[in-house]
C-alpha atoms as a PDB file:
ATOM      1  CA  UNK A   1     121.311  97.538  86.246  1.00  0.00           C
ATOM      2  CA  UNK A   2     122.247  98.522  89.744  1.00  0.00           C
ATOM      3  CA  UNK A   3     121.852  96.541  92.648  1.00  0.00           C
ATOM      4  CA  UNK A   4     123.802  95.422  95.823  1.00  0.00           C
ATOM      5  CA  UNK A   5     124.583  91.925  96.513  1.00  0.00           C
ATOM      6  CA  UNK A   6     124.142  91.721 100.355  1.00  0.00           C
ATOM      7  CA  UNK A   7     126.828  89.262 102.023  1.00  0.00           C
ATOM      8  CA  UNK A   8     125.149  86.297 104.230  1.00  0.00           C
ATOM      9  CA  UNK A   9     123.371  87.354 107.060  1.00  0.00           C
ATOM     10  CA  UNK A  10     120.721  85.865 109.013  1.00  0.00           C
ATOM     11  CA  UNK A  11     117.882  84.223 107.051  1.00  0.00           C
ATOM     12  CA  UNK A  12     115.155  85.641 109.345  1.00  0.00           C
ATOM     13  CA  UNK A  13     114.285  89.425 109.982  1.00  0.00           C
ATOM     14  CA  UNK A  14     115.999  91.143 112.785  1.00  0.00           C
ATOM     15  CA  UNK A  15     113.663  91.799 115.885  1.00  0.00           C
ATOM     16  CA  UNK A  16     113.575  95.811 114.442  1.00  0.00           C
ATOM     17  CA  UNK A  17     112.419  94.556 111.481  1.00  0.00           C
ATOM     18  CA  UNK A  18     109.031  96.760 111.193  1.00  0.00           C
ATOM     19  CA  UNK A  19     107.687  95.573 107.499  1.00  0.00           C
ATOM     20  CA  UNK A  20     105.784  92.769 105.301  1.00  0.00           C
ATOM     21  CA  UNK A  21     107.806  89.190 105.021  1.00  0.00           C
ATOM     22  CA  UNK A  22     106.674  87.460 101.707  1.00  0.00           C
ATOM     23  CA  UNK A  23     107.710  84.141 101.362  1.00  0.00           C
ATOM     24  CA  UNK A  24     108.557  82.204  97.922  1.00  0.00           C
ATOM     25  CA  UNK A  25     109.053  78.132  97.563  1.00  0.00           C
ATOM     26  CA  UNK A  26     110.440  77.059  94.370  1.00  0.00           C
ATOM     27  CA  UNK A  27     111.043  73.168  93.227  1.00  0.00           C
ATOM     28  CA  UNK A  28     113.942  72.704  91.697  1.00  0.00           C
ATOM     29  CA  UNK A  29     114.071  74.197  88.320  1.00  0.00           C
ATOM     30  CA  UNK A  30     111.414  75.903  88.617  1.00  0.00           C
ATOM     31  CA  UNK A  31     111.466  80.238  87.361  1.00  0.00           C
ATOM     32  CA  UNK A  32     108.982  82.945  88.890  1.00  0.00           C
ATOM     33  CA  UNK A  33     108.714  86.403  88.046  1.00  0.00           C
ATOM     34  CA  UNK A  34     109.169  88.556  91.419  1.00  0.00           C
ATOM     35  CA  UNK A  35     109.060  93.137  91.446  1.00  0.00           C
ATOM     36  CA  UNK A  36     110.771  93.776  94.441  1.00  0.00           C
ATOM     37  CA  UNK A  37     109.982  97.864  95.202  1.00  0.00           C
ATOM     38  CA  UNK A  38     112.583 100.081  95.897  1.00  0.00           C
ATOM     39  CA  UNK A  39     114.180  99.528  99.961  1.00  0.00           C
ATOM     40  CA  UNK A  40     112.953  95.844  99.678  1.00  0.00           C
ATOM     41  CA  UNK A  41     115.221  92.673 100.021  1.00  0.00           C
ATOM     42  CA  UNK A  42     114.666  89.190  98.626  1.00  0.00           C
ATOM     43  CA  UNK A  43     116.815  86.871 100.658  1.00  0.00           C
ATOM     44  CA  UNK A  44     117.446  83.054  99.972  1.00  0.00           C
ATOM     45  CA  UNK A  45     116.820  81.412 103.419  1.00  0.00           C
ATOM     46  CA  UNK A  46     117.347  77.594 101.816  1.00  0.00           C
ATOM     47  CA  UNK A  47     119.027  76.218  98.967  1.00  0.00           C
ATOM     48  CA  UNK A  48     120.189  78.249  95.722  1.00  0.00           C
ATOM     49  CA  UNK A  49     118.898  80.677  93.330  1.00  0.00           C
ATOM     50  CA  UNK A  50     119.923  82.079  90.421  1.00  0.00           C
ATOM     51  CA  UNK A  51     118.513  85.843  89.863  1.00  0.00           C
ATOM     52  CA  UNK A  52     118.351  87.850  86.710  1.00  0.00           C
ATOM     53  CA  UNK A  53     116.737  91.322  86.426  1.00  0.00           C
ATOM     54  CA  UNK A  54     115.756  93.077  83.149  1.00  0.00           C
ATOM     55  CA  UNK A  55     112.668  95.133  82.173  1.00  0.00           C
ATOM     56  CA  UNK A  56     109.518  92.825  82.096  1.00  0.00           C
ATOM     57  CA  UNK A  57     108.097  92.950  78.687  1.00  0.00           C
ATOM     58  CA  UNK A  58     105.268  90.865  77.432  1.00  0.00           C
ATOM     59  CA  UNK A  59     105.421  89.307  80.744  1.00  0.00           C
ATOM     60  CA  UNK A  60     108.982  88.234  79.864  1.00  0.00           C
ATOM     61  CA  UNK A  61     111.981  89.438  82.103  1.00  0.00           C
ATOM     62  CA  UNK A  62     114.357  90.459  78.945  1.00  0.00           C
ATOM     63  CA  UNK A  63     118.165  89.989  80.204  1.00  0.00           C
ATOM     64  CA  UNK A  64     121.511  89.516  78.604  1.00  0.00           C
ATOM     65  CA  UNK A  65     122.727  92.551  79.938  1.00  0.00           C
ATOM     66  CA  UNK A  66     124.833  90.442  82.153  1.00  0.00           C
ATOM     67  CA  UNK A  67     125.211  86.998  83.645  1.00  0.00           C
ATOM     68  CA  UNK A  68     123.069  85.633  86.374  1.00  0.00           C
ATOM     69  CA  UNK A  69     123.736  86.464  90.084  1.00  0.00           C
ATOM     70  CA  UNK A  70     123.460  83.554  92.459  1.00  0.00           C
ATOM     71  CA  UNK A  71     121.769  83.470  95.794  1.00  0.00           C
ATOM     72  CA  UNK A  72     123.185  80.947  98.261  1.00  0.00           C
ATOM     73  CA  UNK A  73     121.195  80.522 101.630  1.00  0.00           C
ATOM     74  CA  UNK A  74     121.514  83.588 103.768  1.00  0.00           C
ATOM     75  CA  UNK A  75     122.224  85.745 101.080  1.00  0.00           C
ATOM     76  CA  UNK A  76     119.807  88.901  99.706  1.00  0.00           C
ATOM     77  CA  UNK A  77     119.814  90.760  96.585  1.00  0.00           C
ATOM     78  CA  UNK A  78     119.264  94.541  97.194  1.00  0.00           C
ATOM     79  CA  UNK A  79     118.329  97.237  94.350  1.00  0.00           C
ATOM     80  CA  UNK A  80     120.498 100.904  95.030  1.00  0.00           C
ATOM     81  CA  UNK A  81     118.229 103.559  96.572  1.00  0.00           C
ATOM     82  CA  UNK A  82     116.450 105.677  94.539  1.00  0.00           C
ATOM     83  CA  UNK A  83     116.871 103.235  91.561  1.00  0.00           C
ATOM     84  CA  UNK A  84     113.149 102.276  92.210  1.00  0.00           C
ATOM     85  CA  UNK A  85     111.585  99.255  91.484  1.00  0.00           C
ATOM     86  CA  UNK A  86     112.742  95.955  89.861  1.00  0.00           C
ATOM     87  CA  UNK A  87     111.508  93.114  88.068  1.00  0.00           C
ATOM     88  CA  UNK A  88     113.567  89.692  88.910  1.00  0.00           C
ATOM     89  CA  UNK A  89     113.571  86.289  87.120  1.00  0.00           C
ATOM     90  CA  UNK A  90     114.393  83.742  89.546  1.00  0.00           C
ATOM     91  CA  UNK A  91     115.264  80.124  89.371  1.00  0.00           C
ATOM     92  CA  UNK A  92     115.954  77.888  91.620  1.00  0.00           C
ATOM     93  CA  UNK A  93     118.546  75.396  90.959  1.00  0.00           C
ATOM     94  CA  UNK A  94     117.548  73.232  93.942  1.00  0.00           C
ATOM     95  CA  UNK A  95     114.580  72.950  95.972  1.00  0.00           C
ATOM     96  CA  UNK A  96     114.515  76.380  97.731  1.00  0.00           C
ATOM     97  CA  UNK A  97     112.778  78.671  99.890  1.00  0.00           C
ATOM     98  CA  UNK A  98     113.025  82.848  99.740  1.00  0.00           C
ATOM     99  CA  UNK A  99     111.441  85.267 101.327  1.00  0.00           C
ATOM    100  CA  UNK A 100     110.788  89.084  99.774  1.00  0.00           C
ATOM    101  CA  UNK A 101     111.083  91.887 102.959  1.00  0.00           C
ATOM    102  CA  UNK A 102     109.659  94.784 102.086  1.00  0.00           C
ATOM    103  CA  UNK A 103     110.293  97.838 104.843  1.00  0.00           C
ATOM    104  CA  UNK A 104     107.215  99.076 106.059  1.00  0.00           C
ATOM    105  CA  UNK A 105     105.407 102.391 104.751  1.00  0.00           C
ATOM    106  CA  UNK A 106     106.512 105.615 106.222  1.00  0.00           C
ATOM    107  CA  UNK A 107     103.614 107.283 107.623  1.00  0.00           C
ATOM    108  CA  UNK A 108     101.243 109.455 105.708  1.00  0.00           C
ATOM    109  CA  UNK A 109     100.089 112.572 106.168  1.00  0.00           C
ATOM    110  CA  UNK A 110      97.087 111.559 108.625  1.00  0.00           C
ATOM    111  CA  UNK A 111      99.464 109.851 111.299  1.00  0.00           C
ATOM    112  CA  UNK A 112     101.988 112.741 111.410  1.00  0.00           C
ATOM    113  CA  UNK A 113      98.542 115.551 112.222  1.00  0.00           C
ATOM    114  CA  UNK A 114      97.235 112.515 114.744  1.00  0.00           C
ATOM    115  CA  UNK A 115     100.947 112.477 116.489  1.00  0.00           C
ATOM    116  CA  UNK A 116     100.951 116.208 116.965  1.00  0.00           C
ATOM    117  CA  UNK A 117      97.766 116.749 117.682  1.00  0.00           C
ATOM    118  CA  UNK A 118      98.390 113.617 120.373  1.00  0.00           C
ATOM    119  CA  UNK A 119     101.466 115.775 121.764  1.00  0.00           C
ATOM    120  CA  UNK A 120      99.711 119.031 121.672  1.00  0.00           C
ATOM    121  CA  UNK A 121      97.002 117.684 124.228  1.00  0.00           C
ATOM    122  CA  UNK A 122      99.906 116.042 126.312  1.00  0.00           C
ATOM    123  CA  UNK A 123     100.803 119.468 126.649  1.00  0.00           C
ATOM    124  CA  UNK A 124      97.778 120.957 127.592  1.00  0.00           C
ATOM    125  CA  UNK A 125      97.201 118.504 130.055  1.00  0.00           C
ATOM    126  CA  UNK A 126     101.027 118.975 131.525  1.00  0.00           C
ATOM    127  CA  UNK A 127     100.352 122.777 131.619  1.00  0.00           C
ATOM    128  CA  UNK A 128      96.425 121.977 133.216  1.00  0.00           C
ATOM    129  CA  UNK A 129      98.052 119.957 135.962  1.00  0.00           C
ATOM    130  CA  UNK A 130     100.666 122.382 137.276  1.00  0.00           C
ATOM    131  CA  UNK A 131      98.430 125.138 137.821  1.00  0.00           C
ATOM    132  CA  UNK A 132      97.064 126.044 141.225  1.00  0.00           C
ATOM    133  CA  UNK A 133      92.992 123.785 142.131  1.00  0.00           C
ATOM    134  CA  UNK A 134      90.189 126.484 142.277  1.00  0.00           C
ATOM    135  CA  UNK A 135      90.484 125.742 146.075  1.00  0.00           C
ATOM    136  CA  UNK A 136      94.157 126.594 146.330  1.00  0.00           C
ATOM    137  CA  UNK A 137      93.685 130.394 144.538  1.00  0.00           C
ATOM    138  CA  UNK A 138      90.509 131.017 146.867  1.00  0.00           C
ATOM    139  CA  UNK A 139      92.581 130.302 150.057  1.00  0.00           C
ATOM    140  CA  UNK A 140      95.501 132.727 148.356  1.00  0.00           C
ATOM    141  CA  UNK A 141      93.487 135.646 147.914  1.00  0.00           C
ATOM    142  CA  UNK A 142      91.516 135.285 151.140  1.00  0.00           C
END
Protein backbone atom coordinates (compact mmCIF):
# COMPACT_ATOMS: atom_id res chain seq x y z
CA UNK A 1 0.00 0.00 0.00
CA UNK A 2 1.77 3.23 -0.73
CA UNK A 3 2.00 6.02 1.43
CA UNK A 4 4.60 8.57 2.80
CA UNK A 5 5.38 8.85 6.35
CA UNK A 6 5.85 12.67 6.79
CA UNK A 7 8.76 13.50 9.42
CA UNK A 8 7.54 15.87 12.48
CA UNK A 9 6.52 19.10 11.57
CA UNK A 10 4.35 21.54 13.12
CA UNK A 11 1.07 20.22 14.56
CA UNK A 12 -0.99 23.17 13.23
CA UNK A 13 -1.53 24.21 9.48
CA UNK A 14 0.86 26.62 7.99
CA UNK A 15 -0.65 30.22 7.48
CA UNK A 16 -0.92 29.08 3.38
CA UNK A 17 -2.79 26.41 4.41
CA UNK A 18 -6.06 27.07 2.12
CA UNK A 19 -8.29 23.73 3.03
CA UNK A 20 -10.76 21.89 5.63
CA UNK A 21 -9.01 20.93 9.23
CA UNK A 22 -10.95 17.89 10.72
CA UNK A 23 -10.16 17.12 14.03
CA UNK A 24 -10.22 13.47 15.76
CA UNK A 25 -9.98 12.77 19.81
CA UNK A 26 -9.43 9.28 20.70
CA UNK A 27 -9.27 7.80 24.52
CA UNK A 28 -6.83 5.60 24.95
CA UNK A 29 -7.45 2.38 23.25
CA UNK A 30 -9.89 3.40 21.50
CA UNK A 31 -9.97 2.42 17.10
CA UNK A 32 -11.91 4.65 14.44
CA UNK A 33 -12.24 4.10 10.93
CA UNK A 34 -10.92 7.39 9.01
CA UNK A 35 -10.84 7.70 4.44
CA UNK A 36 -8.45 10.24 4.04
CA UNK A 37 -8.87 11.40 -0.01
CA UNK A 38 -6.10 11.58 -2.11
CA UNK A 39 -3.61 15.11 -1.26
CA UNK A 40 -5.01 14.91 2.37
CA UNK A 41 -2.85 14.52 5.61
CA UNK A 42 -3.85 13.10 8.98
CA UNK A 43 -1.38 14.43 11.48
CA UNK A 44 -1.07 13.39 15.25
CA UNK A 45 -0.93 16.78 17.10
CA UNK A 46 -0.95 14.88 20.82
CA UNK A 47 -0.04 11.64 22.05
CA UNK A 48 0.40 8.34 19.84
CA UNK A 49 -1.32 6.47 17.23
CA UNK A 50 -0.96 3.48 15.66
CA UNK A 51 -2.32 3.50 11.84
CA UNK A 52 -3.14 0.59 9.62
CA UNK A 53 -4.64 0.90 6.10
CA UNK A 54 -6.30 -1.94 4.11
CA UNK A 55 -9.45 -2.03 1.93
CA UNK A 56 -12.61 -1.49 4.15
CA UNK A 57 -14.79 -4.45 3.77
CA UNK A 58 -17.92 -5.11 5.70
CA UNK A 59 -17.05 -2.03 7.47
CA UNK A 60 -13.84 -3.79 8.57
CA UNK A 61 -10.35 -2.27 7.59
CA UNK A 62 -8.75 -5.83 6.42
CA UNK A 63 -4.77 -5.55 7.06
CA UNK A 64 -1.92 -7.92 7.51
CA UNK A 65 -0.31 -6.74 4.60
CA UNK A 66 2.18 -5.22 6.89
CA UNK A 67 2.76 -4.06 10.44
CA UNK A 68 1.28 -0.98 11.93
CA UNK A 69 2.83 2.50 11.36
CA UNK A 70 3.01 4.70 14.41
CA UNK A 71 2.15 8.33 14.67
CA UNK A 72 4.01 10.24 17.38
CA UNK A 73 2.86 13.96 17.98
CA UNK A 74 3.79 16.13 15.07
CA UNK A 75 3.93 13.48 12.76
CA UNK A 76 1.38 12.91 9.46
CA UNK A 77 0.72 9.99 7.40
CA UNK A 78 0.48 10.93 3.66
CA UNK A 79 -0.99 8.55 0.76
CA UNK A 80 1.41 8.91 -2.80
CA UNK A 81 -0.32 11.09 -5.40
CA UNK A 82 -2.45 9.67 -7.69
CA UNK A 83 -2.84 6.54 -5.44
CA UNK A 84 -6.33 8.00 -4.53
CA UNK A 85 -8.14 7.49 -1.60
CA UNK A 86 -7.53 5.45 1.61
CA UNK A 87 -9.26 3.84 4.30
CA UNK A 88 -7.20 3.97 7.82
CA UNK A 89 -7.75 2.04 11.09
CA UNK A 90 -6.47 4.05 13.81
CA UNK A 91 -5.81 3.46 17.43
CA UNK A 92 -4.69 5.35 19.83
CA UNK A 93 -2.43 3.95 22.33
CA UNK A 94 -2.78 6.95 24.66
CA UNK A 95 -5.19 9.61 25.00
CA UNK A 96 -4.71 11.53 21.70
CA UNK A 97 -5.80 14.17 19.51
CA UNK A 98 -5.43 14.20 15.34
CA UNK A 99 -6.50 16.26 12.99
CA UNK A 100 -7.35 15.13 9.07
CA UNK A 101 -6.20 18.31 6.49
CA UNK A 102 -7.68 17.97 3.51
CA UNK A 103 -6.30 20.67 0.66
CA UNK A 104 -8.95 22.65 -0.57
CA UNK A 105 -10.89 22.01 -4.01
CA UNK A 106 -9.34 23.36 -7.10
CA UNK A 107 -11.76 25.50 -8.74
CA UNK A 108 -14.43 24.34 -11.09
CA UNK A 109 -15.32 25.24 -14.20
CA UNK A 110 -17.69 28.28 -13.10
CA UNK A 111 -14.82 30.20 -11.16
CA UNK A 112 -12.23 29.88 -13.98
CA UNK A 113 -15.28 31.65 -16.81
CA UNK A 114 -16.07 34.23 -13.65
CA UNK A 115 -12.05 35.03 -13.41
CA UNK A 116 -11.79 35.71 -17.10
CA UNK A 117 -14.70 37.20 -17.67
CA UNK A 118 -13.58 39.47 -14.35
CA UNK A 119 -10.18 40.22 -16.34
CA UNK A 120 -11.78 40.73 -19.64
CA UNK A 121 -13.86 43.78 -18.19
CA UNK A 122 -10.61 45.01 -16.35
CA UNK A 123 -9.53 45.32 -19.72
CA UNK A 124 -12.18 47.04 -21.22
CA UNK A 125 -12.26 49.43 -18.62
CA UNK A 126 -8.18 49.97 -18.91
CA UNK A 127 -8.66 50.44 -22.71
CA UNK A 128 -12.13 52.88 -21.90
CA UNK A 129 -9.98 55.04 -19.67
CA UNK A 130 -7.04 55.83 -21.94
CA UNK A 131 -8.97 57.05 -24.70
CA UNK A 132 -9.46 60.73 -25.42
CA UNK A 133 -13.29 62.44 -23.20
CA UNK A 134 -15.87 63.41 -25.95
CA UNK A 135 -14.71 66.98 -24.95
CA UNK A 136 -11.06 66.40 -25.70
CA UNK A 137 -11.79 65.00 -29.62
CA UNK A 138 -14.30 68.05 -30.16
CA UNK A 139 -11.56 70.60 -29.19
CA UNK A 140 -9.03 68.40 -31.65
CA UNK A 141 -10.98 68.62 -34.64
CA UNK A 142 -12.15 72.20 -34.12
Amino acid sequence: MPAAHTSPTPSAPGPAFQGTVLPIALARGCTTLVCVPEGATLRTRQGCLAVQEGPLVCGQVLVGAGPDRLLAAGEGWQALPGSGAHWLRITALQSSHAQLEEPAPAPGWMALAAGRMARAFAGLQRFLAARPQAEDRAARIS
